[in-house]
N, C-alpha and C. Protein backbone atom coordinates (compact mmCIF):
# COMPACT_ATOMS: atom_id res chain seq x y z
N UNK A 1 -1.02 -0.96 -37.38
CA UNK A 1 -2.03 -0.91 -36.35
C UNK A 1 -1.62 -1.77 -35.15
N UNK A 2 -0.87 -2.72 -35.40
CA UNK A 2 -0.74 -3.73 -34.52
C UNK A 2 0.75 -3.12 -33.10
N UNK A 3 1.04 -2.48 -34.08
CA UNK A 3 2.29 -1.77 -33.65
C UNK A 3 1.79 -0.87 -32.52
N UNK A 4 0.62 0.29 -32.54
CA UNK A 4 0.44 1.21 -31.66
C UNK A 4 -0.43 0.32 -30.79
N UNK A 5 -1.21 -0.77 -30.88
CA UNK A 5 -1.92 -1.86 -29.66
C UNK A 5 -0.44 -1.91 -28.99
N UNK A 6 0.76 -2.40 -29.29
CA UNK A 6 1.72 -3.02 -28.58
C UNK A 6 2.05 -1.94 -27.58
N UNK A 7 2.30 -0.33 -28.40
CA UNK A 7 2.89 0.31 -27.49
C UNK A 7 2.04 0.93 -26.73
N UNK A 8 0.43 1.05 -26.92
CA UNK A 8 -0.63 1.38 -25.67
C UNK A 8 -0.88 0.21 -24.59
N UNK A 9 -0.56 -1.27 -24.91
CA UNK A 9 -0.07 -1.94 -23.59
C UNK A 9 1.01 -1.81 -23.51
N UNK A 10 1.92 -1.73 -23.84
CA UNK A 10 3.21 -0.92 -22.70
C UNK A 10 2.87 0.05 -22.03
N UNK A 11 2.34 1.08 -22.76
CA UNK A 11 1.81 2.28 -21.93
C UNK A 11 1.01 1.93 -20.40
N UNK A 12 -0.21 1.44 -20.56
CA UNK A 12 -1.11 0.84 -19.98
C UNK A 12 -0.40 -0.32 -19.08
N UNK A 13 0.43 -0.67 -18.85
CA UNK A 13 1.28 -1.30 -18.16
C UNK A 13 2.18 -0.74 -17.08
N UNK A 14 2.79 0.49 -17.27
CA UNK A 14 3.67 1.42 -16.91
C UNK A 14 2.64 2.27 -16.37
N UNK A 15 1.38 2.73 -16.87
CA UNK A 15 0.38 3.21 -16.05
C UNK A 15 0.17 3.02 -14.79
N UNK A 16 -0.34 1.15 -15.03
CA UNK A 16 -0.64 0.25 -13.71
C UNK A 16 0.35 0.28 -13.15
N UNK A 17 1.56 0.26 -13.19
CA UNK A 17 2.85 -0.17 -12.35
C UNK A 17 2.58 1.08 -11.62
N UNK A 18 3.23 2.30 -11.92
CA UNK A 18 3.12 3.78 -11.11
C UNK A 18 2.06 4.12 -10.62
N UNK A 19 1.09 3.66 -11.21
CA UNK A 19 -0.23 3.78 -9.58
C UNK A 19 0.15 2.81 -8.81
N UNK A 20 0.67 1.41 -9.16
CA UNK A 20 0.76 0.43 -7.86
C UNK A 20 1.89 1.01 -6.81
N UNK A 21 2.50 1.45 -7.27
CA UNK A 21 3.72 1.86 -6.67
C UNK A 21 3.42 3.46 -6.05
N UNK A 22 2.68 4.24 -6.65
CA UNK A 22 2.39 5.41 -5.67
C UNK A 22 1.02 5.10 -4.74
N UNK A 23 0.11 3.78 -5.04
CA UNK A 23 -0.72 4.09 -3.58
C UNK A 23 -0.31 2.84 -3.00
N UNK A 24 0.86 2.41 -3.14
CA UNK A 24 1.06 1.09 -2.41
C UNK A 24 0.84 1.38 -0.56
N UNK A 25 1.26 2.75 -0.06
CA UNK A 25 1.32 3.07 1.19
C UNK A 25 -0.36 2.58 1.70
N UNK A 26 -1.29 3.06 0.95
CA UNK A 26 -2.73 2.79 1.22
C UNK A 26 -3.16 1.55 0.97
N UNK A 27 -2.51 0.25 0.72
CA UNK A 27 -3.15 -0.99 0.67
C UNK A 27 -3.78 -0.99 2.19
N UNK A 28 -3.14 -0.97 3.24
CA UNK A 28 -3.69 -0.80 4.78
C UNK A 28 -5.20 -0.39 4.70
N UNK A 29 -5.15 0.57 4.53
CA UNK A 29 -6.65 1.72 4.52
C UNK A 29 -7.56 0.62 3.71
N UNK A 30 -7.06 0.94 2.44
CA UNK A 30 -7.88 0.35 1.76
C UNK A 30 -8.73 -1.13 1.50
N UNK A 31 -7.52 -1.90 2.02
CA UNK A 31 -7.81 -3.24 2.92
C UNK A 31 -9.10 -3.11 3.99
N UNK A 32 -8.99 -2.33 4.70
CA UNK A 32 -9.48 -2.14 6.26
C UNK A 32 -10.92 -1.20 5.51
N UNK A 33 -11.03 -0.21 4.84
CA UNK A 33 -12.30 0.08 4.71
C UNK A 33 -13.06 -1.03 3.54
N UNK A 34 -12.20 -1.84 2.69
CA UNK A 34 -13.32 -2.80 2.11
C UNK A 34 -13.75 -3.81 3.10
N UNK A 35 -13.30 -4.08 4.04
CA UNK A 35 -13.50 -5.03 5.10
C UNK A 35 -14.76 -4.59 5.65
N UNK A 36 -14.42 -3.05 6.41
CA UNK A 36 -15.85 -2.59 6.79
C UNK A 36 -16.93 -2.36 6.10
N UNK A 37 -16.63 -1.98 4.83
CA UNK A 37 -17.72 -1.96 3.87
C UNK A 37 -18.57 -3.01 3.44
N UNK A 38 -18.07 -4.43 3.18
CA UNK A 38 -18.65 -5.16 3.10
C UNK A 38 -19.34 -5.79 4.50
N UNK A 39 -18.52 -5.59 5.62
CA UNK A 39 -19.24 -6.22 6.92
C UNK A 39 -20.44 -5.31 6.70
N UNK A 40 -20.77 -3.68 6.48
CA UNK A 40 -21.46 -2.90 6.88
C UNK A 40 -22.67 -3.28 5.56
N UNK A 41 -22.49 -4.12 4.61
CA UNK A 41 -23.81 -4.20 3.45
C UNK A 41 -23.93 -5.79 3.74
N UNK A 42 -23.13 -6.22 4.53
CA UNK A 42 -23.98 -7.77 4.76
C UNK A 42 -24.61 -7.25 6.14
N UNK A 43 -24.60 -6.40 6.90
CA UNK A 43 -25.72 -6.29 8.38
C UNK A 43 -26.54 -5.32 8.07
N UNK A 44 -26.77 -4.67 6.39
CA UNK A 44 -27.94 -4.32 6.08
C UNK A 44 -27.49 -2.79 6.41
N UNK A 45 -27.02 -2.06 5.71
CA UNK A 45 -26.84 -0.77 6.04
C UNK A 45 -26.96 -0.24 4.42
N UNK A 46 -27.12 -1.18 3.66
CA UNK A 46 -27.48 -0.95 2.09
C UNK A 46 -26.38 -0.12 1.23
N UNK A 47 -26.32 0.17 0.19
CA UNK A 47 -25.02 1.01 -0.78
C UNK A 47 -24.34 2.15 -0.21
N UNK A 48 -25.51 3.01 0.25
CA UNK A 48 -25.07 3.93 0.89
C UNK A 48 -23.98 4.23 2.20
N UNK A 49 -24.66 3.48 2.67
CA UNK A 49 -24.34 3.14 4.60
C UNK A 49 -23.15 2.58 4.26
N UNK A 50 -22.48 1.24 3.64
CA UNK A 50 -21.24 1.12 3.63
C UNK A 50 -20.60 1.39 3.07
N UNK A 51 -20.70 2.03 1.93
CA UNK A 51 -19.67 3.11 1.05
C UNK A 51 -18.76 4.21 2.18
N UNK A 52 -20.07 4.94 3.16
CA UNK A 52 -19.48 6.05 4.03
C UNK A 52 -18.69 5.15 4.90
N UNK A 53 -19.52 4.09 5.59
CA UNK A 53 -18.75 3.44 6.83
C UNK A 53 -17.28 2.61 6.13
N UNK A 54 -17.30 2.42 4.80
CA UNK A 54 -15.44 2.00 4.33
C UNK A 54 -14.88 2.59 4.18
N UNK A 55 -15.59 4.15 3.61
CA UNK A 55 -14.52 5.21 3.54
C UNK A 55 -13.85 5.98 4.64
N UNK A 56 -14.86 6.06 6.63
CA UNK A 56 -14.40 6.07 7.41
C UNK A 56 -13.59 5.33 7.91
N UNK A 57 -13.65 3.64 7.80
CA UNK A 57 -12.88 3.08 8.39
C UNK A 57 -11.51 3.24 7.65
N UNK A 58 -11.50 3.43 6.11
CA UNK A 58 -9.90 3.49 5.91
C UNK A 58 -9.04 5.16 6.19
N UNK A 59 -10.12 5.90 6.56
CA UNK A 59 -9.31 7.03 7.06
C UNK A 59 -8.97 7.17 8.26
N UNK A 60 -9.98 6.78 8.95
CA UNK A 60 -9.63 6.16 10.65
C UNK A 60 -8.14 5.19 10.60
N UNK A 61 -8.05 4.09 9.46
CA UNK A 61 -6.65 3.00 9.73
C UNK A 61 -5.73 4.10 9.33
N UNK A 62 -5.73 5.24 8.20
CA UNK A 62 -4.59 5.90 7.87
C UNK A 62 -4.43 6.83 8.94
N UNK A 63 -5.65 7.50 9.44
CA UNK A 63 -5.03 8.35 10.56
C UNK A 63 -4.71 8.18 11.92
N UNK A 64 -4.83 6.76 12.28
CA UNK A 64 -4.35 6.07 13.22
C UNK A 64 -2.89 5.84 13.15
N UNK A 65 -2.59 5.22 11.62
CA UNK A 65 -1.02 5.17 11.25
C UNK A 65 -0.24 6.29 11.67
N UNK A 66 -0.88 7.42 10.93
CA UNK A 66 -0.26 8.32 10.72
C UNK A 66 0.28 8.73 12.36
N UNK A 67 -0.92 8.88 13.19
CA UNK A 67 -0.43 9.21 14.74
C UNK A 67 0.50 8.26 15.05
N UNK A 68 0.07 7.45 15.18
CA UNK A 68 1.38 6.36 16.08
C UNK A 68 2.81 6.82 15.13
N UNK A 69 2.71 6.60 14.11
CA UNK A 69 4.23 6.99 13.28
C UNK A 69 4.65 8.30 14.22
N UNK A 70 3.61 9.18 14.14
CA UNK A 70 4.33 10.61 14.20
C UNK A 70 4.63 10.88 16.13
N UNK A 71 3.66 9.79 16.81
CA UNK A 71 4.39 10.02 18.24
C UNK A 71 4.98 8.83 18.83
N UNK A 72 5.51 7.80 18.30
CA UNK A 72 5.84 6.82 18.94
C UNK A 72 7.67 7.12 18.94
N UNK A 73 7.99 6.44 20.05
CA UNK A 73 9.59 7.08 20.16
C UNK A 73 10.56 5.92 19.99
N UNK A 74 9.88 4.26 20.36
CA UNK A 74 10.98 3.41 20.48
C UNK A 74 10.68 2.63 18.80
N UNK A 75 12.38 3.07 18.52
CA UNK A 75 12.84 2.63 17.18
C UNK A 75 12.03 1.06 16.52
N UNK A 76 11.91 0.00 17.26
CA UNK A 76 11.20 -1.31 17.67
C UNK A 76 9.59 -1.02 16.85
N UNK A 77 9.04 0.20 17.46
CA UNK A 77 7.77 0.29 17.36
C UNK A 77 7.09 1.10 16.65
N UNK A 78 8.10 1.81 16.11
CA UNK A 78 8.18 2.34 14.75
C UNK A 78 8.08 1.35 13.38
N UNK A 79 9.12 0.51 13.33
CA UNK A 79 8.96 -0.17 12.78
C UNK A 79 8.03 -0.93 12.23
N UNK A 80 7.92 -1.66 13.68
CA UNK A 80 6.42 -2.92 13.51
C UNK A 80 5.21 -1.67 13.66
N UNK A 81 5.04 -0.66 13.59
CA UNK A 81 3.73 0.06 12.63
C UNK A 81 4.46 0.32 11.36
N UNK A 82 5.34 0.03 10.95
CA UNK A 82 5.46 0.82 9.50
C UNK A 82 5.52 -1.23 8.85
N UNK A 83 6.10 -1.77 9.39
CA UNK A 83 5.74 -3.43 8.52
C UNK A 83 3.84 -3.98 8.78
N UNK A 84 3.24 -3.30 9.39
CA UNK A 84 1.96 -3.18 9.44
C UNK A 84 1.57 -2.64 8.33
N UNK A 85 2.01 -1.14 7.50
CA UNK A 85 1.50 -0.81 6.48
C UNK A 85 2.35 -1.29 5.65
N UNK A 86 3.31 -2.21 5.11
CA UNK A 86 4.30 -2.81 4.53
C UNK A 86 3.63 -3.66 3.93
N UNK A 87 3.52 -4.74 5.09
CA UNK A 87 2.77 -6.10 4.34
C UNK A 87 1.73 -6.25 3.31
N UNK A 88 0.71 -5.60 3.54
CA UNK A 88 -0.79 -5.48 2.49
C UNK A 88 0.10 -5.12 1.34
N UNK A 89 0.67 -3.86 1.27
CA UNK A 89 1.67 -3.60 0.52
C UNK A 89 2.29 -4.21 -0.66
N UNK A 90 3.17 -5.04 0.42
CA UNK A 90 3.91 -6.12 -0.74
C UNK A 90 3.33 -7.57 -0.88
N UNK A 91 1.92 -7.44 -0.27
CA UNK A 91 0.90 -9.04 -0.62
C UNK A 91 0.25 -8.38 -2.12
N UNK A 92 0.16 -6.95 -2.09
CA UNK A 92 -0.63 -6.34 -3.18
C UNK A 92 0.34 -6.32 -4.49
N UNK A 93 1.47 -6.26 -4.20
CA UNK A 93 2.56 -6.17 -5.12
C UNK A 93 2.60 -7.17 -5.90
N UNK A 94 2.54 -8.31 -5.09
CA UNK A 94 2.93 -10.10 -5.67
C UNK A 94 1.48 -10.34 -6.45
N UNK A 95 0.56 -9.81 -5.89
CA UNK A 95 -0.22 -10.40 -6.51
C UNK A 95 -0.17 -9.51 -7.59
N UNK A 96 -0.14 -8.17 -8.00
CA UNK A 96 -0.46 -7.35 -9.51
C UNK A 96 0.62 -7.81 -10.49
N UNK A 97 2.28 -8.00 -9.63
CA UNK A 97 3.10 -8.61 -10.83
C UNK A 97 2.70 -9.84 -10.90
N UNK A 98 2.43 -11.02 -10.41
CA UNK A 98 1.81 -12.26 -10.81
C UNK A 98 1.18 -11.98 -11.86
N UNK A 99 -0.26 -11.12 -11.51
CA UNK A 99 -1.47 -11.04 -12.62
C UNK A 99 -0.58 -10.70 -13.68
N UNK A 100 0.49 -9.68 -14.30
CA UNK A 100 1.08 -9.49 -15.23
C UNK A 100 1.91 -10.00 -15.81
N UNK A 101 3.01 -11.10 -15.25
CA UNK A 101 3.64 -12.16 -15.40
C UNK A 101 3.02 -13.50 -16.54
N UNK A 102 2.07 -14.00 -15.46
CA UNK A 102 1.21 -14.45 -15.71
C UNK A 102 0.82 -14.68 -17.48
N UNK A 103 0.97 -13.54 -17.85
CA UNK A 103 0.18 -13.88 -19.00
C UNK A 103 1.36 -13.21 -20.64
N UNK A 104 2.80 -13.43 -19.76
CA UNK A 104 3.59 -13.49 -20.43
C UNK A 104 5.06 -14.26 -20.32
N UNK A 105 4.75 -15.45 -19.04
CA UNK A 105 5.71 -16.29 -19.60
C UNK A 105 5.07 -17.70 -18.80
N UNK A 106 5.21 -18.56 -19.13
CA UNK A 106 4.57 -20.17 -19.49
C UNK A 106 5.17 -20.80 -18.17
N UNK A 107 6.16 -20.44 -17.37
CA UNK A 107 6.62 -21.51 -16.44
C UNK A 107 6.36 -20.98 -15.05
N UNK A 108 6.01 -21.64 -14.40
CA UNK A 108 5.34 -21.48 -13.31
C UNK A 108 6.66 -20.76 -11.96
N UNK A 109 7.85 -21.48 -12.16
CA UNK A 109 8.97 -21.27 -11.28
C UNK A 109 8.70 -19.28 -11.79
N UNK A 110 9.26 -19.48 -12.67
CA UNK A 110 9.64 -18.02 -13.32
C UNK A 110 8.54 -16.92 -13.05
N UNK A 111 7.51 -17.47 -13.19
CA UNK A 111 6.32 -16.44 -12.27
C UNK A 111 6.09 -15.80 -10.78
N UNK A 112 6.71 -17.14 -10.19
CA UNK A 112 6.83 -17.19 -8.81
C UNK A 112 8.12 -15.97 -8.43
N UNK A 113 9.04 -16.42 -9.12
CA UNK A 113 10.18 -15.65 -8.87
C UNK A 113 10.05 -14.16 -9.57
N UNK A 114 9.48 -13.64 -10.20
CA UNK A 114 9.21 -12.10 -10.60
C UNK A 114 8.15 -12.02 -9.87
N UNK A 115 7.00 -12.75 -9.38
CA UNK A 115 6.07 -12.21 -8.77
C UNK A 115 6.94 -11.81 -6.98
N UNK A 116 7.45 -12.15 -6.51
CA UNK A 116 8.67 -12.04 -5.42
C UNK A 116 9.03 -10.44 -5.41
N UNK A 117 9.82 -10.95 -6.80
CA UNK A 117 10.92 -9.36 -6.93
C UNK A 117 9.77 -8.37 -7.16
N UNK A 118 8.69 -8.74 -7.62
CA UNK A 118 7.60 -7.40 -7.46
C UNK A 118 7.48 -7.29 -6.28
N UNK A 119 7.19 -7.79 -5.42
CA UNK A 119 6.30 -8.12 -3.96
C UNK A 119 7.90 -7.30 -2.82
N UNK A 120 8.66 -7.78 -3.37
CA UNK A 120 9.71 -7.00 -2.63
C UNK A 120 10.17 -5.58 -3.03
N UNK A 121 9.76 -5.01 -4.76
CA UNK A 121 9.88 -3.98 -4.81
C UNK A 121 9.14 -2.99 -4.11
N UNK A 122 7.99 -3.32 -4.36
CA UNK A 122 6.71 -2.68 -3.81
C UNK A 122 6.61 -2.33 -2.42
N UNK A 123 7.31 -3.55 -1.49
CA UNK A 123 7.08 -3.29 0.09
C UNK A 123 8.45 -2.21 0.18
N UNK A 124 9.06 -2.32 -0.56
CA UNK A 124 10.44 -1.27 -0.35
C UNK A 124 10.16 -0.38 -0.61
N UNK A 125 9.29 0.56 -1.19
CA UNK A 125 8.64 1.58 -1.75
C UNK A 125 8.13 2.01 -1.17
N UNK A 126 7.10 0.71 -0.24
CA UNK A 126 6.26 1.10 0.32
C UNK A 126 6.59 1.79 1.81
N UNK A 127 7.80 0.49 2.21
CA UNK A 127 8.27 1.44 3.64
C UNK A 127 9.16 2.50 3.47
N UNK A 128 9.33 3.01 2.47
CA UNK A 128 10.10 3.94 2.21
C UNK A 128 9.31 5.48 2.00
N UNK A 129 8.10 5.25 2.31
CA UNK A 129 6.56 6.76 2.11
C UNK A 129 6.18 6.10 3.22
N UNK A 130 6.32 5.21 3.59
CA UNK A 130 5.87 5.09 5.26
C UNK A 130 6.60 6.07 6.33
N UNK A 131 7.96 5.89 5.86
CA UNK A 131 9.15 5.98 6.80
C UNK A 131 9.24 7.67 6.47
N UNK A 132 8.76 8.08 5.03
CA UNK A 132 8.62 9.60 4.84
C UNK A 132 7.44 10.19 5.58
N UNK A 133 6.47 9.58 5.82
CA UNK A 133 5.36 9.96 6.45
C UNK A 133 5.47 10.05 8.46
N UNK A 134 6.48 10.08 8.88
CA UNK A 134 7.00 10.02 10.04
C UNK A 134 7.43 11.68 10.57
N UNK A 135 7.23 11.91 11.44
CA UNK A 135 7.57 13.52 11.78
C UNK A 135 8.70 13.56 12.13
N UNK A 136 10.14 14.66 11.63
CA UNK A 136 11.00 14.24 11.76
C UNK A 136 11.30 14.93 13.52
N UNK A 137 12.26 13.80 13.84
CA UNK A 137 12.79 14.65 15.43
C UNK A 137 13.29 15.77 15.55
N UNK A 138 13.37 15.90 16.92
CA UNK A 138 14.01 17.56 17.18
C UNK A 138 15.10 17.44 16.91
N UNK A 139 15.41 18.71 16.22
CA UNK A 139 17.30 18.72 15.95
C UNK A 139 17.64 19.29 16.91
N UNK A 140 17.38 20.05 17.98
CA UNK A 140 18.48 20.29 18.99
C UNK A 140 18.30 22.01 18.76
N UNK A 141 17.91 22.48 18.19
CA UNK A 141 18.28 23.68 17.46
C UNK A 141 17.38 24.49 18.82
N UNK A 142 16.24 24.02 19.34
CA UNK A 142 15.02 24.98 20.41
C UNK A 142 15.26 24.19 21.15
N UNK A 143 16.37 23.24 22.07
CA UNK A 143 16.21 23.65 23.07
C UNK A 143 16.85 24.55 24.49
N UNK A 144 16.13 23.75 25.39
CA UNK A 144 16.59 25.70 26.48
C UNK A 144 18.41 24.94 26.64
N UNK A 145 18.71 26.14 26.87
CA UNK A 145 20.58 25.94 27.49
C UNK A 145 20.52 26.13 28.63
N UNK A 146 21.29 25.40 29.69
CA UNK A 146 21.32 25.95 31.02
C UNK A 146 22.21 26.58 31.27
């Protein structure tokens, strides 16, 4: 019995990891509509009212991303919007491998340092579905010849 607990937290581990790692792109959004959500139920707009107004604001931050990614031209500013959706990213990373670290090895250095290599996997992942989420340029193929 003790045997299939071990391998349903492995399972359950590898679960959490591949969701962290496939909505890592949405820490942004999701950041940004709990922000509004809670501003919107502390000025009294009650369960309702800020449920809709967090779920607008994080589709408003993703589809804001998404535009600037898909029309901005200087390489510079591409970037610093894609380390915009990066960061939350890999702050979200450090902290889920911490929480999992955490409660399987005793020294504090050694936590720090896998909670890192999470925090850096994650933002690499992350700008890497950022950087896919970008419209690709013209190849040359339509335009006019003189």
């Amino acid at each position: 019995m003790m045997f299939i607990g071990i391998l349903f937290s492995i399972a359950a581990i590898g679960v959490l990891c591949w969701l962290l790692f496939t909505l890592a792109v949405f820490a942004l959004p999701v950041f940004a509509g709990a922000t509004a959500g809670a501003w919107a139920f502390q000025t009294g707009a009650g369960w309702p009212g800020s449920i809709i107004i967090g779920l607008v604001a994080a589709a408003v931050t993703l589809g804001i991303g998404q535009f600037l990614l898909a029309f901005a031209r200087p390489l510079w500013l591409r970037l610093a919007i894609a380390l915009v959706f990066v960061a939350p990213a890999a702050l979200a990373g450090y902290h889920a491998t911490h929480g999992i670290v955490k409660h399987t090895m005793p020294s504090d250095t050694w936590q720090i340092i896998f909670s890192a290599v999470g925090a850096i996997a994650v933002g690499v992942t992350a700008f890497v579905r950022v950087a896919a989420m970008t419209a690709p340029g013209p190849s040359g193929r339509h335009m006019a010849r003189a």
